[in-house]
Every structure is written in C-alpha cells, then in structure tokens.
Protein backbone atom coordinates (compact mmCIF):
# COMPACT_ATOMS: atom_id res chain seq x y z
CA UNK A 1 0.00 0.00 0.00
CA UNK A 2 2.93 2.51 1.04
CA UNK A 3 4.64 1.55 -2.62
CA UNK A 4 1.38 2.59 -4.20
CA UNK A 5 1.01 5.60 -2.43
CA UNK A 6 4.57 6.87 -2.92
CA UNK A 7 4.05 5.84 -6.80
CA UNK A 8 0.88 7.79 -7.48
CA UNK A 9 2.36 11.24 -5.63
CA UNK A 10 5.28 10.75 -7.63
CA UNK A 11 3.59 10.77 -10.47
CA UNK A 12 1.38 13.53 -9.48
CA UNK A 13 4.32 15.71 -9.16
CA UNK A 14 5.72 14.87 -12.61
CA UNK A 15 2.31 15.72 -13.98
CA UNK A 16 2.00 19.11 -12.04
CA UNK A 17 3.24 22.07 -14.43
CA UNK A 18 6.30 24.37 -12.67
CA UNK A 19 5.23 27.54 -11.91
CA UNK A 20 7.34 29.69 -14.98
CA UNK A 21 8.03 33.75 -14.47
CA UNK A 22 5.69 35.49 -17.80
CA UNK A 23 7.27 38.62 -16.36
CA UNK A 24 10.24 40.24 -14.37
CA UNK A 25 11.92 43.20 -13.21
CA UNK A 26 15.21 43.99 -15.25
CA UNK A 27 17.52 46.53 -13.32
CA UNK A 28 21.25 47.26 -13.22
CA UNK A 29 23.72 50.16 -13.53
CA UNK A 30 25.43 51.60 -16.23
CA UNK A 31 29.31 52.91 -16.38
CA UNK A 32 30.23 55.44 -18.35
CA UNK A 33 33.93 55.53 -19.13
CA UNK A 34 36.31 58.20 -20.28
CA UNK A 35 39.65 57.69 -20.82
CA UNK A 36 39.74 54.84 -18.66
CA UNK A 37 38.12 56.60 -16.05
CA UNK A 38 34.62 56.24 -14.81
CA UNK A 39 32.67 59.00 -15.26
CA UNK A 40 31.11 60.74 -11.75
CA UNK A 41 27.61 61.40 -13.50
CA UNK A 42 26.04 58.31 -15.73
CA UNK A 43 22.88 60.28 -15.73
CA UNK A 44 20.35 60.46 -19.13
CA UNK A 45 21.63 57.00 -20.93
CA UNK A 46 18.72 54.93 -22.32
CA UNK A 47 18.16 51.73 -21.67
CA UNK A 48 15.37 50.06 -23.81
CA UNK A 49 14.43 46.21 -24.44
CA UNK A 50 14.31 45.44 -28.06
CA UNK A 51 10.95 44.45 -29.29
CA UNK A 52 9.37 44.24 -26.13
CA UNK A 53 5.77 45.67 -26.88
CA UNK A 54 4.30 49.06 -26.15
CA UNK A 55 1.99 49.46 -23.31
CA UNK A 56 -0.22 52.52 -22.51
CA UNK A 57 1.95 55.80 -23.11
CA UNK A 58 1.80 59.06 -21.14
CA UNK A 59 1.94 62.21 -23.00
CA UNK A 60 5.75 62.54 -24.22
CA UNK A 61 6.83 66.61 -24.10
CA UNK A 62 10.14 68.78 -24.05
CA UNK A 63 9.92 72.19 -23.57
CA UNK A 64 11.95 75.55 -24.55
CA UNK A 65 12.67 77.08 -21.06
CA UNK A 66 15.40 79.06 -20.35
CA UNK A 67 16.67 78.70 -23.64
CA UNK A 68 16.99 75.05 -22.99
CA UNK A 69 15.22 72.00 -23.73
CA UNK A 70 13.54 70.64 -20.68
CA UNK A 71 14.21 67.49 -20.59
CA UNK A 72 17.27 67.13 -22.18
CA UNK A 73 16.52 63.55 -23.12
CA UNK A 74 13.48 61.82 -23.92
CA UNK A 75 12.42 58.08 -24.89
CA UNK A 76 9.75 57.06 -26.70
CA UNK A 77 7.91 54.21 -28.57
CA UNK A 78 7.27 54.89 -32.16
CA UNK A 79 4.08 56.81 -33.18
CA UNK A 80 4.15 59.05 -30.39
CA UNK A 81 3.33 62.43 -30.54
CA UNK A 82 5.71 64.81 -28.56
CA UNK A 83 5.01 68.29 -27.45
CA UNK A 84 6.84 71.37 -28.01
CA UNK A 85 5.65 73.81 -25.24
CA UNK A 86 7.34 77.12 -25.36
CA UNK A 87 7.50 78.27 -21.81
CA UNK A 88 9.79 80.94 -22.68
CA UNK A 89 8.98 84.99 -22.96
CA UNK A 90 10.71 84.95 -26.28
CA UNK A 91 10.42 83.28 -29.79
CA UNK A 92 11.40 79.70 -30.43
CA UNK A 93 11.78 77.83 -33.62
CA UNK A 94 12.33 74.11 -32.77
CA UNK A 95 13.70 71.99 -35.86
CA UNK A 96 15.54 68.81 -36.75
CA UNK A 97 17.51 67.39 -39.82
CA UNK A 98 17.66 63.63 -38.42
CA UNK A 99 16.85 61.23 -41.16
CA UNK A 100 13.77 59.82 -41.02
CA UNK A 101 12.01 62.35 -38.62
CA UNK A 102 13.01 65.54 -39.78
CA UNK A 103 10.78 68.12 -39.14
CA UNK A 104 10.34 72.50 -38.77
CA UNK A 105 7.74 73.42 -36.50
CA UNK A 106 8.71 77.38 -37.60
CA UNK A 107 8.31 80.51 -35.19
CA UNK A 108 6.69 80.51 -32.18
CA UNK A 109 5.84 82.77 -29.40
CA UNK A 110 5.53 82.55 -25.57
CA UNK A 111 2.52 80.15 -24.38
CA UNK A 112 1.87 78.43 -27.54
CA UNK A 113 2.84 74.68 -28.08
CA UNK A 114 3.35 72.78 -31.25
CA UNK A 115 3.89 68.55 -31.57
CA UNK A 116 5.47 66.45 -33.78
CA UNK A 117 4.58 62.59 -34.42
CA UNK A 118 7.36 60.31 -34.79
CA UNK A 119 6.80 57.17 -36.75
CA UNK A 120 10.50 56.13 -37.49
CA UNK A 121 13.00 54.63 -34.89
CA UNK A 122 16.29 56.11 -33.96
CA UNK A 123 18.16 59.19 -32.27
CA UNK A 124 16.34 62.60 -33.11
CA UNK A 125 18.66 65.91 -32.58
CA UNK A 126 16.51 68.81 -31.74
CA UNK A 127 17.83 72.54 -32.20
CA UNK A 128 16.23 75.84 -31.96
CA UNK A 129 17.16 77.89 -35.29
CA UNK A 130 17.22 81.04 -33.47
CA UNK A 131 19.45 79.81 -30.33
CA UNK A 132 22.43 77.46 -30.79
CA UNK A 133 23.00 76.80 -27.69
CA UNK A 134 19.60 74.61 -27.55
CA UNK A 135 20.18 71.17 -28.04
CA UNK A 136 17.92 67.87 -27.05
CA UNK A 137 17.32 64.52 -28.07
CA UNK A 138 14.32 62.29 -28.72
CA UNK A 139 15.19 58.76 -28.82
CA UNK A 140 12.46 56.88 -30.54
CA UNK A 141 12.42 53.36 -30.03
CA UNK A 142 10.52 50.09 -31.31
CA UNK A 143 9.53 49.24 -27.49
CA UNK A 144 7.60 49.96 -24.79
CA UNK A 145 10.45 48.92 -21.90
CA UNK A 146 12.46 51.54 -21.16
CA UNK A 147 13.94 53.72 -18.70
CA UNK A 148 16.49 57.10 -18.49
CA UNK A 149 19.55 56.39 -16.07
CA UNK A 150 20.47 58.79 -13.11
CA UNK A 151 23.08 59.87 -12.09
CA UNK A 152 24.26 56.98 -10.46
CA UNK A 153 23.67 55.64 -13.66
CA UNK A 154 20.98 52.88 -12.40
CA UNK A 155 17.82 52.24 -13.99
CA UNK A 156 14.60 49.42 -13.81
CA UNK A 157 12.51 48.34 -16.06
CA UNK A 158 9.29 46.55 -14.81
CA UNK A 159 7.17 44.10 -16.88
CA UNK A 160 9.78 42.37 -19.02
CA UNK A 161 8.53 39.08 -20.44
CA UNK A 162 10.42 36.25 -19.73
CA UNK A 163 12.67 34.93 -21.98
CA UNK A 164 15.58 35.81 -24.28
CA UNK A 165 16.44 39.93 -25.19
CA UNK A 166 18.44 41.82 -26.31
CA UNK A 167 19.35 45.08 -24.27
CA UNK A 168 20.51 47.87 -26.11
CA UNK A 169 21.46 51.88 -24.23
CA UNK A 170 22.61 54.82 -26.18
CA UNK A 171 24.36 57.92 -24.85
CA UNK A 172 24.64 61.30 -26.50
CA UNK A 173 28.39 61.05 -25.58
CA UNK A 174 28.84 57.61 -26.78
CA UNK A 175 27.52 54.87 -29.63
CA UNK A 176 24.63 52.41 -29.20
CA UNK A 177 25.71 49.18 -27.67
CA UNK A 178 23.24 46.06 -26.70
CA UNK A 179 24.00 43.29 -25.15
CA UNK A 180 21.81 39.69 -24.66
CA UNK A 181 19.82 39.26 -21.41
CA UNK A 182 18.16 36.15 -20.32
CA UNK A 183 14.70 36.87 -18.59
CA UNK A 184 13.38 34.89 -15.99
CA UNK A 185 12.60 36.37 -12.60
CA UNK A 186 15.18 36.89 -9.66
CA UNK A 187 18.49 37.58 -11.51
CA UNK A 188 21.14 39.64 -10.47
CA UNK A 189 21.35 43.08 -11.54
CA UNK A 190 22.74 44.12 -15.30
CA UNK A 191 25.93 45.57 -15.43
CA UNK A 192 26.50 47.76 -18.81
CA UNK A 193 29.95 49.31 -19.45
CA UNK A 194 29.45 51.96 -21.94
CA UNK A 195 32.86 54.44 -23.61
CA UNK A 196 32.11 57.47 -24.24
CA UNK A 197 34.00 60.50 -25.52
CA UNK A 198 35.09 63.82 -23.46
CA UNK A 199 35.33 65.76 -26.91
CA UNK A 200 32.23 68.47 -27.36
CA UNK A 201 30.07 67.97 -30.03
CA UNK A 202 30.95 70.23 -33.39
CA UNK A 203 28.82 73.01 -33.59
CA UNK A 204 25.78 72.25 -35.35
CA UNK A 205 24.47 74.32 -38.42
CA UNK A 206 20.60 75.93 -38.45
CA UNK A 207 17.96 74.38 -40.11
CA UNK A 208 19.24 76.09 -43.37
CA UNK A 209 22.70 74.46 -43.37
CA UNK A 210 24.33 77.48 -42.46
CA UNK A 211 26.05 79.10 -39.62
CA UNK A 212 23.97 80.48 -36.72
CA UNK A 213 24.19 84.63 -37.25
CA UNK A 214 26.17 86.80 -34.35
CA UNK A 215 23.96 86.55 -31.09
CA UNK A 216 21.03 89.04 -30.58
CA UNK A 217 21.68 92.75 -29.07
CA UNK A 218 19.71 93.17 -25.68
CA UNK A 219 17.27 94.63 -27.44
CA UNK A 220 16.71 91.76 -29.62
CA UNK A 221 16.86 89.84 -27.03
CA UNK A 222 13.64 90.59 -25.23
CA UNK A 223 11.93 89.21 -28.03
CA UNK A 224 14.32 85.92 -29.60
C-alpha cells in the first residue's frame, strides 16, 4: 500500500506544471567611461528592451525654457506624438535634420505649443534655429520597456517578459551598444559598461545648413 502511495504522488508531481516567471523586473547600472576613467555622472543614458511591446503611453513633451530644452533627453515608442511647449517669454523655432524624422515646426511665441509625431526609430537631434546653444534629443524606439539612467547611472525596467532579449542603451556622448539578457525572474542586476567620448560635439548648423548669425543685441533679445 505505502509503494502505491509513494508511486501515485510521484507521479502527481511529474504531472503538475512548474510555476514559470511570464514577467520580471530587469535593473542594473550603467558605467560610463572616459579615458579609462569612470565618469562621476552616468545620468540620461537609455536603456530600452528590443521588441518588447508598447503598453499605454503618457503624453511625451520637451519644452523651450530658459533657452533650454527641458528634458534634455526623452524616450519614446514609435508613433508618439511629442510636445513642443514654449515656456519661454521669447520666440522659439524648434527643428531637426535627423533622417527619417526631420521636421520644422517654424516661429513661435511665448505660451503656444506645437507637436510632432514620430513614426520612425532612432536618435532625433533637436535645435532651436534662433538659439544654438539649444540642443535635445528624442530617442524613438521600437519598445515599450524603457527607462532614463540617473546619475548613479541605475535604472529598472518593470514588466519584461520572460525569456531571451536583447538590451541595447545609447548615450549622447557615446555609440549604441546592446547586449543579450536572459529573462526569468530573480536575476542579479545588469551591469553595462558603456565608452564614451570627453570631446564636445561640433557646432551644429541651423535648419538652413548654415552658420547660426552673431547673437542678438539686448534689445533683440527681449523678443528671440
């Protein structure tokens, strides 16, 4: 009777399916080195999972505001519409030449808002033609796992399904990398080593090719 018993839990628990993670936390830290050296402040590197579908998306924006873009980065899945607020008390004229999201949104004054839809992955430069020193990016990605490092360079992205991925992060001082990840609940954090370059970017051109003009008097000032 014991023999019996033992035989028939035994094969209960061959016929009982293991419980299997369908989704997981991915977190880690990212490096960024120069020269060698680890950088102090790994802050604004994006870390996406390729492929991993889009979920619900809050309203993406980056506003002019002290004749800055505000955020300086942004992520986002593709066929999102981003905002342009202009929060500033002067004109704005927010522009890009990337390839395959190019776009003008022309002049602009104080209060008023204009948006661009972005339908085509990959790293968008944003400029002001009247101010040079405005510079942002829009990362548009084919996912909807994603997150912006600070800068202690860590980052988390919930909801991952299990399985194999491939993790990619991009910095504006550095080149894409990825790297594979296996998904299934309870791993150790991701490390990511990314090199990046202590040389300023070249001075970009306006949206007409050409060198920006000498900067405004005062008196132009008050109003670009």
């Amino acid at each position: 009777m014991g023999k019996l018993v033992s035989r028939i839990l035994f094969a209960l628990l061959l016929a009982t399916p293991v419980a299997t993670a369908t989704a997981a936390t991915v977190s880690g830290k990212v490096a960024l080195v120069q020269d060698g050296k680890p950088r102090a402040d790994a802050s604004n590197v994006v870390v996406w999972i390729e492929g991993v579908g889009r979920g619900n998306e809050a309203k993406a924006e980056m506003r002019s505001s002290s004749k800055r873009f505000e955020p300086h980065v942004i992520v986002v899945p593709t066929n999102t519409t981003v905002e342009f607020p202009n929060a500033d008390p002067i004109y704005h004229n927010v522009f890009s030449v990337s390839a395959g999201n190019r776009f003008d949104l022309g002049l602009y004054r104080s209060g008023a808002s204009k948006s661009k839809k972005f339908d085509q992955p990959g790293i968008v430069r944003v400029y002001c033609n009247i101010h040079p020193q405005m510079v942002g990016f829009v990362l548009v990605v084919d996912s909807g796992a994603w997150a912006i490092t600070g800068p202690d360079g860590s980052f988390r992205i919930d909801n991952v399904p299990a399985g194999s991925h491939t993790l990619k992060a991009w910095h504006e001082d550095g080149s894409e990398i990825s790297q594979p990840i296996v998904v299934k609940g309870g791993e150790p954090p991701v490390a990511v080593t990314m090199e990046v370059s202590g040389t300023p970017a070249p001075a970009h051109k306006n949206k007409y090719g050409k060198d920006y003009k000498a900067p405004p008097t005062d008196a132009e000032d008050e109003r670009y």
